[in-house]
C-alpha atoms as a PDB file:
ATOM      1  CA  UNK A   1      92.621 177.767 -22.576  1.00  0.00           C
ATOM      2  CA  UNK A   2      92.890 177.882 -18.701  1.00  0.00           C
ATOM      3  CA  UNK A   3      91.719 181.375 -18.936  1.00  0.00           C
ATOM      4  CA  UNK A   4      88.537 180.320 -20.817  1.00  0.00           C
ATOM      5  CA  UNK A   5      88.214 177.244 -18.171  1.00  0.00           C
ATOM      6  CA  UNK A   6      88.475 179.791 -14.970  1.00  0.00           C
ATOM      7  CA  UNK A   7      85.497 181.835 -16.810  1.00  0.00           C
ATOM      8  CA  UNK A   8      83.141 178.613 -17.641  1.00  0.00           C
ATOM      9  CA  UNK A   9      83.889 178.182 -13.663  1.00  0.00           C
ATOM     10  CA  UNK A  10      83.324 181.296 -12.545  1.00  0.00           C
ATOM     11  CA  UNK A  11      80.287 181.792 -14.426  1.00  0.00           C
ATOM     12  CA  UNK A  12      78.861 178.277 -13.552  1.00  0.00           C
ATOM     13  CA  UNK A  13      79.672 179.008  -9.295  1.00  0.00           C
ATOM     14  CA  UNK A  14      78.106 182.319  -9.854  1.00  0.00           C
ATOM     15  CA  UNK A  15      74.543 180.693 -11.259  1.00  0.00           C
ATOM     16  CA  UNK A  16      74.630 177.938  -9.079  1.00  0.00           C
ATOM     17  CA  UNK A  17      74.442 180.695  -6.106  1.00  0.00           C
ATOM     18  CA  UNK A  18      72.122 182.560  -7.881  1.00  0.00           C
ATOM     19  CA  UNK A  19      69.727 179.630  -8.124  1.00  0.00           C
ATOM     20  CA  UNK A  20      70.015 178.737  -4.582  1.00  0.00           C
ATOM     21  CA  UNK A  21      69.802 182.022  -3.491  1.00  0.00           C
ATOM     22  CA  UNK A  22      66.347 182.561  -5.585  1.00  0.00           C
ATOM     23  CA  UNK A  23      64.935 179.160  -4.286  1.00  0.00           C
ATOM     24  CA  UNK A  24      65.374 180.717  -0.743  1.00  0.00           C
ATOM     25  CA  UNK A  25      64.308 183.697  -1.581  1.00  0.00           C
ATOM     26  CA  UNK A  26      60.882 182.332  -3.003  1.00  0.00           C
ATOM     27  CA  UNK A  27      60.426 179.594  -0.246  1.00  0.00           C
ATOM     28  CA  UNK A  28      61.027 181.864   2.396  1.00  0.00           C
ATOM     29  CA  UNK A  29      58.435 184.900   0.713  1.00  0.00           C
ATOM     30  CA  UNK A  30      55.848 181.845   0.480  1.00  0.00           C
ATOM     31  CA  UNK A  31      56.132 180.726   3.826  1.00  0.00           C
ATOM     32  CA  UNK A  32      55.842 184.522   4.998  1.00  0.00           C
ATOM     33  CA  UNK A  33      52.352 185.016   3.267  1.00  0.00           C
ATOM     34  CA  UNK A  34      51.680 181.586   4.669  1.00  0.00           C
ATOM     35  CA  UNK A  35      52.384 183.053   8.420  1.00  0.00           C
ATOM     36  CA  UNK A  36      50.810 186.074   7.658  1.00  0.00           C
ATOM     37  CA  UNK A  37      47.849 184.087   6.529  1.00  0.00           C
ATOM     38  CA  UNK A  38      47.821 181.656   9.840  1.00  0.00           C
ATOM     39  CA  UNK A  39      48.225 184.962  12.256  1.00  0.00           C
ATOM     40  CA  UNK A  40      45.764 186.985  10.849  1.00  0.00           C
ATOM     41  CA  UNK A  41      43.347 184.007  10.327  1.00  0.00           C
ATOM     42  CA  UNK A  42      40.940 184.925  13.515  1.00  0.00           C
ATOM     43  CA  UNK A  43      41.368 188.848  12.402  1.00  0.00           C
ATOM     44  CA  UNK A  44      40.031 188.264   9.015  1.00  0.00           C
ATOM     45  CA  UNK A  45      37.332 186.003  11.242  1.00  0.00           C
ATOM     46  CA  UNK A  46      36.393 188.637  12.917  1.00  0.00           C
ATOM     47  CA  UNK A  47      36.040 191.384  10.251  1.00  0.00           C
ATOM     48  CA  UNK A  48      33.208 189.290   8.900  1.00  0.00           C
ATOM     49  CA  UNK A  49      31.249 187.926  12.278  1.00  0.00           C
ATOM     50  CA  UNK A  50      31.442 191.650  13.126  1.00  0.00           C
ATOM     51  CA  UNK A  51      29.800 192.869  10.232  1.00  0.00           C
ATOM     52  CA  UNK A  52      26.143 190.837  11.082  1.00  0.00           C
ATOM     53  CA  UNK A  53      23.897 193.146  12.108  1.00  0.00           C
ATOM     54  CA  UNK A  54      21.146 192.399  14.668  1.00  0.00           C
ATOM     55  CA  UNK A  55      18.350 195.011  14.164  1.00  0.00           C
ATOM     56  CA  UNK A  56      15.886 196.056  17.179  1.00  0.00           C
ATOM     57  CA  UNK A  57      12.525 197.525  15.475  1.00  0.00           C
ATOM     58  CA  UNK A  58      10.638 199.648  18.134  1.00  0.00           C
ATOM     59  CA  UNK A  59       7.290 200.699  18.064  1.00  0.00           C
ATOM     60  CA  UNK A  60       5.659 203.804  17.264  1.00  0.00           C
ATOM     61  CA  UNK A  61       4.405 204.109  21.035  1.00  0.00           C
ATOM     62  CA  UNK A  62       8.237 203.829  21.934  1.00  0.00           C
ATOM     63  CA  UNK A  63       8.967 207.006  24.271  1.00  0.00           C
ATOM     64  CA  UNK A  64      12.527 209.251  23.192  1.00  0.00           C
ATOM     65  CA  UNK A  65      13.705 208.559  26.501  1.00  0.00           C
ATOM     66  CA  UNK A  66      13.173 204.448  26.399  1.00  0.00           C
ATOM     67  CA  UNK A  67      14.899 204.354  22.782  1.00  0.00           C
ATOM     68  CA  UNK A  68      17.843 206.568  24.743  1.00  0.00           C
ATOM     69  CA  UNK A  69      18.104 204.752  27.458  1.00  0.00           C
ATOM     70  CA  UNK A  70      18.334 201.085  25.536  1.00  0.00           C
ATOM     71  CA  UNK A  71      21.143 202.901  23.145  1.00  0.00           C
ATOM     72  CA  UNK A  72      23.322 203.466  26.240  1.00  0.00           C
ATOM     73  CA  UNK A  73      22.644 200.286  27.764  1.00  0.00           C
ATOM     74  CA  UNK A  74      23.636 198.699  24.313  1.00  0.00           C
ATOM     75  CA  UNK A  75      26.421 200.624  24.242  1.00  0.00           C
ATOM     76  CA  UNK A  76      28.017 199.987  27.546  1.00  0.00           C
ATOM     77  CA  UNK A  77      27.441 196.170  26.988  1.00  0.00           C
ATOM     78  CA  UNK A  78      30.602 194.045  26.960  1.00  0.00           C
ATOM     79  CA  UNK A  79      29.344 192.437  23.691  1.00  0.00           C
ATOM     80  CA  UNK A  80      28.648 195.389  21.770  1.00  0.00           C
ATOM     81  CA  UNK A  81      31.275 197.348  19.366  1.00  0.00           C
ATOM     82  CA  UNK A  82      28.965 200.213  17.987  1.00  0.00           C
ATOM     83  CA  UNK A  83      25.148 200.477  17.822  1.00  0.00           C
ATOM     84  CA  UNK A  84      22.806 203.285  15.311  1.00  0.00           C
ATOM     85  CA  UNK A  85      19.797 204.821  15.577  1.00  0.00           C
ATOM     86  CA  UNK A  86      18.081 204.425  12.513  1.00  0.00           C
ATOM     87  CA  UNK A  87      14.963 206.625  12.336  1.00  0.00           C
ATOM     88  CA  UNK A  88      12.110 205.391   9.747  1.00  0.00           C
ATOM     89  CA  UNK A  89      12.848 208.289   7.519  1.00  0.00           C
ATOM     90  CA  UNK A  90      16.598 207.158   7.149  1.00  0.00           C
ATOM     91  CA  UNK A  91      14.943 203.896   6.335  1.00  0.00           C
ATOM     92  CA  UNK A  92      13.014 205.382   3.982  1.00  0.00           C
ATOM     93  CA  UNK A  93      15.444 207.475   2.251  1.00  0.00           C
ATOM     94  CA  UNK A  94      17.773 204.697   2.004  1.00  0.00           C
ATOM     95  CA  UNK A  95      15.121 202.597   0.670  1.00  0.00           C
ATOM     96  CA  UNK A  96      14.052 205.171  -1.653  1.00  0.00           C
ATOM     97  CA  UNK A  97      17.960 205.088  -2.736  1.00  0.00           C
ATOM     98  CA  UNK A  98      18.044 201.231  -3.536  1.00  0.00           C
ATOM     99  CA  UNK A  99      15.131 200.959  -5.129  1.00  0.00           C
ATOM    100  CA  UNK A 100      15.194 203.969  -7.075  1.00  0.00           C
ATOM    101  CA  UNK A 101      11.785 205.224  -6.701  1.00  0.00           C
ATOM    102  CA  UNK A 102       9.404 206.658  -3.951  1.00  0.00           C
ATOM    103  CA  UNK A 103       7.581 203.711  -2.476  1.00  0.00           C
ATOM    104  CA  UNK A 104       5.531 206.440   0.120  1.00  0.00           C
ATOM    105  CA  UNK A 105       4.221 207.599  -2.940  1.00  0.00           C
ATOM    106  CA  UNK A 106       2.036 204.688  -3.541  1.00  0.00           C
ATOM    107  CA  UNK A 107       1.263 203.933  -0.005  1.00  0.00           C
ATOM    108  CA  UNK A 108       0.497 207.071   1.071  1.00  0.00           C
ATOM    109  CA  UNK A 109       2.482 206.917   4.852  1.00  0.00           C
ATOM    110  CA  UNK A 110       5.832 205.376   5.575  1.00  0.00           C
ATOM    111  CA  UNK A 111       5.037 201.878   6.915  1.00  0.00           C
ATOM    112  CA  UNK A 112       8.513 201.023   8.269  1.00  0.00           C
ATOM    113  CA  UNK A 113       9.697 201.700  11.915  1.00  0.00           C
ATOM    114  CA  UNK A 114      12.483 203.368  14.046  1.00  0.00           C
ATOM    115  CA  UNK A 115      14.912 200.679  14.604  1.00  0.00           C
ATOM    116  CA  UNK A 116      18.638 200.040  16.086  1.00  0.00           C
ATOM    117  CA  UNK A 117      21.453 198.634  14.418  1.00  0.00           C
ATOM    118  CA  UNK A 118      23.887 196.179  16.569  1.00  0.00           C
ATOM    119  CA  UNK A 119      27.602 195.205  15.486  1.00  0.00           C
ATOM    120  CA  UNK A 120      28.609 192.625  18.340  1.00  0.00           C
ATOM    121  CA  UNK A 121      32.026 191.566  19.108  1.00  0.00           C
ATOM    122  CA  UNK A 122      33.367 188.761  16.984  1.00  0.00           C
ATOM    123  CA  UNK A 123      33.507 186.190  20.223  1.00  0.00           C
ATOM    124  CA  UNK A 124      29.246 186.906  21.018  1.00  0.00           C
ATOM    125  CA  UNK A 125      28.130 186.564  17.352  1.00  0.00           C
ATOM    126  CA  UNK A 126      26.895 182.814  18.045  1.00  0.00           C
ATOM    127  CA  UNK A 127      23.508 181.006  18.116  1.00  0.00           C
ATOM    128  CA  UNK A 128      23.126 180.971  21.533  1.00  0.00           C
ATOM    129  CA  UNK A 129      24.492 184.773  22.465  1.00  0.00           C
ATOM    130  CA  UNK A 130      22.595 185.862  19.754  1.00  0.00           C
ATOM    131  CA  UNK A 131      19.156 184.301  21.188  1.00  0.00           C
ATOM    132  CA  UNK A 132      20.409 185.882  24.500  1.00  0.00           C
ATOM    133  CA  UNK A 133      20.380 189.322  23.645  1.00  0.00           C
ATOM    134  CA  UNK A 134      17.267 188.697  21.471  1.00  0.00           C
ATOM    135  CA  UNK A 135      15.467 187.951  24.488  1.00  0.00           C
ATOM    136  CA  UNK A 136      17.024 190.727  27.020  1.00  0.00           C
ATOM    137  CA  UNK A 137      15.443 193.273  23.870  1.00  0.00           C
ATOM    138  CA  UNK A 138      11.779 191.751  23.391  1.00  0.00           C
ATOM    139  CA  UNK A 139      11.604 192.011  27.421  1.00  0.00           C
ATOM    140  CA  UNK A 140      11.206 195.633  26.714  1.00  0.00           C
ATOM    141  CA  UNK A 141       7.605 196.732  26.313  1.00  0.00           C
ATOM    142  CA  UNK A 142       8.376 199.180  23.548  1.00  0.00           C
ATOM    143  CA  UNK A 143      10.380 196.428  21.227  1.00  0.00           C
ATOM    144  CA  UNK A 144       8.295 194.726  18.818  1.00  0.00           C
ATOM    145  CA  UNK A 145      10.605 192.742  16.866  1.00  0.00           C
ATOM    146  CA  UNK A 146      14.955 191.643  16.465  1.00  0.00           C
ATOM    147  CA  UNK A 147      15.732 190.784  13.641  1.00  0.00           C
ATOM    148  CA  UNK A 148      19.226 188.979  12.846  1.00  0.00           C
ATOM    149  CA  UNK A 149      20.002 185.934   9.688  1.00  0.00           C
ATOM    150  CA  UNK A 150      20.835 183.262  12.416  1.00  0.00           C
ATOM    151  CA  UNK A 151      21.751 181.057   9.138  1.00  0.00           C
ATOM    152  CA  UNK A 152      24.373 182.848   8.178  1.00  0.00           C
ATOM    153  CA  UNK A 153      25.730 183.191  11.695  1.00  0.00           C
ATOM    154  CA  UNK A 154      25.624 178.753  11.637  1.00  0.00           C
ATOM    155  CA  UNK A 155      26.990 179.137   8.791  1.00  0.00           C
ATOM    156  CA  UNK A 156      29.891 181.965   8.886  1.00  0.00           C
ATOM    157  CA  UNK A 157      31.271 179.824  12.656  1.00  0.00           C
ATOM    158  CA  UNK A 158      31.066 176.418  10.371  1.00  0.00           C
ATOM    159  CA  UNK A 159      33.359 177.692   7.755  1.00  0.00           C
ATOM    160  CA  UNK A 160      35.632 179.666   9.748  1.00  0.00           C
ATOM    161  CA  UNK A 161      36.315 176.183  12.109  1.00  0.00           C
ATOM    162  CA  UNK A 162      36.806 174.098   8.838  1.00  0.00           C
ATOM    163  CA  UNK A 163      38.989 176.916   7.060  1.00  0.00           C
ATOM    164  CA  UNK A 164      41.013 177.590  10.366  1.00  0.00           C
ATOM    165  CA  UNK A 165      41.414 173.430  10.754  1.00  0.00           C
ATOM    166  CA  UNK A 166      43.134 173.381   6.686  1.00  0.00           C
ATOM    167  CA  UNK A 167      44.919 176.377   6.841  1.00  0.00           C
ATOM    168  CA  UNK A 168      46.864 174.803   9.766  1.00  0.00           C
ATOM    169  CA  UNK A 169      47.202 171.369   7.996  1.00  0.00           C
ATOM    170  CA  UNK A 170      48.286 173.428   4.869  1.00  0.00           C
ATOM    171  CA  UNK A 171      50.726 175.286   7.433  1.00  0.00           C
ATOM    172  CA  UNK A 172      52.591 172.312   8.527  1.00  0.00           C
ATOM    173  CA  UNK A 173      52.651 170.141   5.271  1.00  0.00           C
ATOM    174  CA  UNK A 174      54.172 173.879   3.141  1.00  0.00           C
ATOM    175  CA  UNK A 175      57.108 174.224   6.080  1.00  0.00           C
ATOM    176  CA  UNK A 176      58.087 171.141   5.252  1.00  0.00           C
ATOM    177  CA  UNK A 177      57.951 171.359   1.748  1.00  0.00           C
ATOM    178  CA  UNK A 178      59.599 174.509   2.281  1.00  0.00           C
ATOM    179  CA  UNK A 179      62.479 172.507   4.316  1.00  0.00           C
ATOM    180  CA  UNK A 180      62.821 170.201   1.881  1.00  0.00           C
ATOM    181  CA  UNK A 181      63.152 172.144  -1.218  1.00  0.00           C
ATOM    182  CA  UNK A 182      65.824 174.672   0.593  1.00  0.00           C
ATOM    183  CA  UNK A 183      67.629 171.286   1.839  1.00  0.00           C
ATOM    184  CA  UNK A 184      67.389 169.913  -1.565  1.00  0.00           C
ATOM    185  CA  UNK A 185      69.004 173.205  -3.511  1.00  0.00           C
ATOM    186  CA  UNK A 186      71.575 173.268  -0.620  1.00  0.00           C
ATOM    187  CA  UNK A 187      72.611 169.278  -1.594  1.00  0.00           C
ATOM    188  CA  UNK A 188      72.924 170.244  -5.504  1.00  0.00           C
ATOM    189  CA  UNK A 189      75.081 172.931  -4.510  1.00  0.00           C
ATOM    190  CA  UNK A 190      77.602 170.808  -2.238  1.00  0.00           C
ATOM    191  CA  UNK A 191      76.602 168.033  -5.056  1.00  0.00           C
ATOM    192  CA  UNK A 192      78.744 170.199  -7.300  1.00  0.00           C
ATOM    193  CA  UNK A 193      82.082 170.518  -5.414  1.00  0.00           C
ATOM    194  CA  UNK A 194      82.341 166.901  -4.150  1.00  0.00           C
ATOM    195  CA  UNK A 195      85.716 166.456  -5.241  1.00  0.00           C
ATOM    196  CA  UNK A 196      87.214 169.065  -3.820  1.00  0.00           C
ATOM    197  CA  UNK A 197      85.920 167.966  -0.306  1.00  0.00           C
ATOM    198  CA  UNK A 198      87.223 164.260  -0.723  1.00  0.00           C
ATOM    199  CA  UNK A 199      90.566 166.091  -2.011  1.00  0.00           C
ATOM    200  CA  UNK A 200      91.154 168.157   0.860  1.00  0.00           C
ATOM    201  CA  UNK A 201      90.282 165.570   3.388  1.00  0.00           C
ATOM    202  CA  UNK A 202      92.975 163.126   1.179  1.00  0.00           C
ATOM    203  CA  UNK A 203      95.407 165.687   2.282  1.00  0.00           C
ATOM    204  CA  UNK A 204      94.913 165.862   5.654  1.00  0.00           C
ATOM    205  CA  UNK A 205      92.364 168.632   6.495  1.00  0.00           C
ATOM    206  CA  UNK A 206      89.791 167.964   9.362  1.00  0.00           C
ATOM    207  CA  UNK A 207      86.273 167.166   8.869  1.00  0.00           C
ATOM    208  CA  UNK A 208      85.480 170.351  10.633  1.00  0.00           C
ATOM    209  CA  UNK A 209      87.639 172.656   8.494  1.00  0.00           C
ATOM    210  CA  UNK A 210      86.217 171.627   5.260  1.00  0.00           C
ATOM    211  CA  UNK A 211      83.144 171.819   6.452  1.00  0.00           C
ATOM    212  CA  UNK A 212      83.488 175.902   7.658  1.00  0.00           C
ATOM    213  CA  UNK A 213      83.365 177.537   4.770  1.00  0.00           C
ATOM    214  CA  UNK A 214      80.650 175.586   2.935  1.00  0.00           C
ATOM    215  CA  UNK A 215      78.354 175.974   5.755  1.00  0.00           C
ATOM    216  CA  UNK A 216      79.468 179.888   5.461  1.00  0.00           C
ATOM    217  CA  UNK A 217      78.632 180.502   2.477  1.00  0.00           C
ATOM    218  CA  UNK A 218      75.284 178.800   2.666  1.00  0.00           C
ATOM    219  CA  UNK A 219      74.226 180.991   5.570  1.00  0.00           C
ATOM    220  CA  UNK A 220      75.315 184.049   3.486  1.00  0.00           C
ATOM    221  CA  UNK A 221      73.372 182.627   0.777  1.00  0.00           C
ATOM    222  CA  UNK A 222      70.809 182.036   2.925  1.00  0.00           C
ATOM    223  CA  UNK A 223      70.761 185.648   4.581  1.00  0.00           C
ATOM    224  CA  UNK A 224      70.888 187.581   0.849  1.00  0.00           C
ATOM    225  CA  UNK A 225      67.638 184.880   0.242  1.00  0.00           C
ATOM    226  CA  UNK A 226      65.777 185.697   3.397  1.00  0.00           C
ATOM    227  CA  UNK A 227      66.252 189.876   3.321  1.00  0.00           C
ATOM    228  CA  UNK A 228      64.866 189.126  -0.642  1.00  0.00           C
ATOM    229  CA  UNK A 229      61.915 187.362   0.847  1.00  0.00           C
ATOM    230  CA  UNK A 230      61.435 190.265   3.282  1.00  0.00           C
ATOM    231  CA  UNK A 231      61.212 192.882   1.205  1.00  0.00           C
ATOM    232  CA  UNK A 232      58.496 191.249  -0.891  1.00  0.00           C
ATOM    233  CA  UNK A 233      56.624 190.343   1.674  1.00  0.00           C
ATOM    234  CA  UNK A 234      56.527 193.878   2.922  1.00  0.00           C
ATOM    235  CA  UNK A 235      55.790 195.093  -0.476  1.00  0.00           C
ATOM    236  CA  UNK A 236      52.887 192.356  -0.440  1.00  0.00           C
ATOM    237  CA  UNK A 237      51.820 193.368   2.749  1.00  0.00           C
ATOM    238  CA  UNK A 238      51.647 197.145   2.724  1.00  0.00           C
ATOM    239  CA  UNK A 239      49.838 196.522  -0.611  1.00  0.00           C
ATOM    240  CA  UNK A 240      46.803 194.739   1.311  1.00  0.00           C
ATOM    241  CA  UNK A 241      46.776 196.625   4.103  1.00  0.00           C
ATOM    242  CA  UNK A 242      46.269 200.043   1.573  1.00  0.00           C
ATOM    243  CA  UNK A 243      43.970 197.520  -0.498  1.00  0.00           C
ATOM    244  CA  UNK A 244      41.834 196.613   2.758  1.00  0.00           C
ATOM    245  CA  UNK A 245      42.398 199.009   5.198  1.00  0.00           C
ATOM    246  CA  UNK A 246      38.987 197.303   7.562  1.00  0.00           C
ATOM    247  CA  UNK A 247      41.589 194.428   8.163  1.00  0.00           C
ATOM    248  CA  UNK A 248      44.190 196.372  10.242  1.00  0.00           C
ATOM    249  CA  UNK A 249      46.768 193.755   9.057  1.00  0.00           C
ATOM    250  CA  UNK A 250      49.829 195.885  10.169  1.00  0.00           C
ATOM    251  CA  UNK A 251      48.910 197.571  12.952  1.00  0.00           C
ATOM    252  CA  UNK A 252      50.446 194.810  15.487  1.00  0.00           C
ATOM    253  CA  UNK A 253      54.429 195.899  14.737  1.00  0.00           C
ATOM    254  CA  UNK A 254      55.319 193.505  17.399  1.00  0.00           C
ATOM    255  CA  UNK A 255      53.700 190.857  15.039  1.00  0.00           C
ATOM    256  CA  UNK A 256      54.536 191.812  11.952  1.00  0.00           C
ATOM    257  CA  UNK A 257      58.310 191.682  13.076  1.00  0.00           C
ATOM    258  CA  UNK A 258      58.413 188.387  15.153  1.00  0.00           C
ATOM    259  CA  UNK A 259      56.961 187.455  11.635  1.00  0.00           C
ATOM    260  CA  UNK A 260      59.836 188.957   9.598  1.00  0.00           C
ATOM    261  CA  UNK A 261      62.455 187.668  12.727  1.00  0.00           C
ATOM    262  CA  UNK A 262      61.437 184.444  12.298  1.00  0.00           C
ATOM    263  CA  UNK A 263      61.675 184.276   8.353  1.00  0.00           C
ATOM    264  CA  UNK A 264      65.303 185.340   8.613  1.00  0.00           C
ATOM    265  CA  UNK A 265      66.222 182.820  11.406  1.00  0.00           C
ATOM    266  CA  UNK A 266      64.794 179.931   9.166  1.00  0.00           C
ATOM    267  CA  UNK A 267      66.711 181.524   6.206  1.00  0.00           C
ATOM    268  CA  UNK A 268      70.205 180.969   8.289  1.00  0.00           C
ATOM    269  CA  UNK A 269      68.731 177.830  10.248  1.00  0.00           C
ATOM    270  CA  UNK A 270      67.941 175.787   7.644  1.00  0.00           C
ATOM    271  CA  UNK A 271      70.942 177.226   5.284  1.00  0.00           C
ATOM    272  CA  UNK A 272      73.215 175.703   8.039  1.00  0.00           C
ATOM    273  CA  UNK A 273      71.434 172.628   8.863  1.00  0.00           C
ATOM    274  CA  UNK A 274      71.157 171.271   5.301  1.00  0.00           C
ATOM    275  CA  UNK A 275      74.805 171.994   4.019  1.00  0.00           C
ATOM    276  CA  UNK A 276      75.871 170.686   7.530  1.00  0.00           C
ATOM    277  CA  UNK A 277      74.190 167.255   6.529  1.00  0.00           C
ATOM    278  CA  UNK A 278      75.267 167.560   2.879  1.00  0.00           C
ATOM    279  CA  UNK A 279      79.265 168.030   3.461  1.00  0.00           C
ATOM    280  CA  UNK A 280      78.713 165.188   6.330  1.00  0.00           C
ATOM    281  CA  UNK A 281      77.584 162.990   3.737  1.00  0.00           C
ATOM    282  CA  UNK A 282      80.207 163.439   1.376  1.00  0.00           C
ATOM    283  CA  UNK A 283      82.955 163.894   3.609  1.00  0.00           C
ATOM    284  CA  UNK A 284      81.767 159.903   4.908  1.00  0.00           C
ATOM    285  CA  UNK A 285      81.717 158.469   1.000  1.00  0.00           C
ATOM    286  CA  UNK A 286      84.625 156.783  -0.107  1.00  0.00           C
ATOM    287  CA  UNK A 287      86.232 157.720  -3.218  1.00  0.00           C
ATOM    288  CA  UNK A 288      84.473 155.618  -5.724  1.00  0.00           C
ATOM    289  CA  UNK A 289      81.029 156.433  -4.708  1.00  0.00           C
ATOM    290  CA  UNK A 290      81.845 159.981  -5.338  1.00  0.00           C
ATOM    291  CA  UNK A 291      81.109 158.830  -9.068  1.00  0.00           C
ATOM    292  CA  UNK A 292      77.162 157.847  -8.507  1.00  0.00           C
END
């Protein structure tokens, strides 16, 4: 019969660590994607505002040395990343692709005209940089049009300011949800063994020697939870990176692993804090409030 009582024991201590070890484990992983998320916000930013194009259209007058020389002065601009020479065959051809038929058939001649393609930086793809460079273009005699969707631009630097604004409230209000619900799985767990803190203290044992090996085994618990969470969230993360390569997401080690430093510290910080708090608590109830 005692036999059969030390098993129902065992086997209830061993899924009580289980569970808290799991909540952990899936608070921590979530709050990992969530960092990942907040650090690589202004990357992600980036990819996009970098993929506008702003197109200078030359005209047919334009001289192969003027069309060089504007190519390496685009180039060696601060706000440039790459720039192409698009010649109005290419156009052509690539029309020709999309559409799916020969349009020069009809027409007779190939209407469109030799033209550059700009990528600026992320930080100069605003309104006003935009209308800048714009401007430095159309001074040249041989330009006859830029094109660029300054709508989209409004609209891209809109969104990215609201989303960036959320994704930090989001931040904060998830850590402490993520406090909380570690704190709270913590408490069940010292819940459970109650009686055997008011019975050692009855019998003499200090406040901090009960306390030791609680808060131990919570920060082991806590340290098997946060190397779980780790190893999804590399899983999870080499799995975008191979998914979207354009985003670069790990190539910042020194990033990625003050990420994965900081997910283990919370793992044993808040471990320790919340049975800390817990044993306090019961260790200051009297006896008969043990029972509520």
């Amino acid at each position: 019969m005692s036999s059969s009582f030390e098993s129902y024991q065992k086997r209830r201590l061993i899924s009580s660590y289980f569970s808290v070890v799991l909540s952990i484990a899936l608070v921590l992983f979530l709050l990992g994607l969530l960092g990942m998320l907040v650090l690589n916000t202004k990357k992600v930013a980036d990819h996009f505002k970098e993929q506008v194009v702003v197109t200078i259209y030359l005209k047919d007058t334009a001289k192969e040395v003027e069309i060089k020389q504007l190519e390496k002065s685009l180039s060696m601009a601060d706000y440039v990343k790459t720039t192409e020479y698009v010649s109005k065959e290419q156009a052509a051809e690539f029309m020709k692709a999309e559409n799916g038929e020969d349009f020069m058939n009809f027409l007779g001649y190939n209407p469109l005209q030799n033209s550059i393609d700009v990528h600026l930086k992320a930080d100069y793809v605003t309104s006003e940089h935009l209308k800048t460079i714009s401007d430095e273009a159309l001074a040249k005699t041989f330009v006859d049009e830029v094109r660029y969707d300054n709508d989209l631009v409004n609209l891209m630097n809109d969104n990215v300011k609201r989303i960036s604004f959320w994704i930090l409230v989001i931040s904060g209000v998830f850590t402490l949800i993520a406090v909380l619900l570690i704190n709270s799985s913590i408490r069940l767990s010292v819940y459970s063994k109650r009686f055997t803190i008011k019975t050692m203290q009855m019998v003499g044992a200090t406040k901090h020697f009960i306390r030791r090996p609680f808060v131990w085994k919570s920060v082991k618990l806590g340290i098997i939870g946060a190397i779980l969470a780790l190893i999804g969230m590399a899983v999870v993360f080499y799995y975008l990176n191979k998914t979207f390569p354009d985003l670069q997401l790990l190539n910042n080690p020194i990033l990625i692993g003050g990420l994965f430093v900081t997910i283990f510290i919370l793992g044993i910080v808040i471990t320790w804090i919340s049975t800390f708090i817990a044993t306090q608590r019961f260790l200051n109830l009297k006896t008969d409030q043990l029972y509520y």
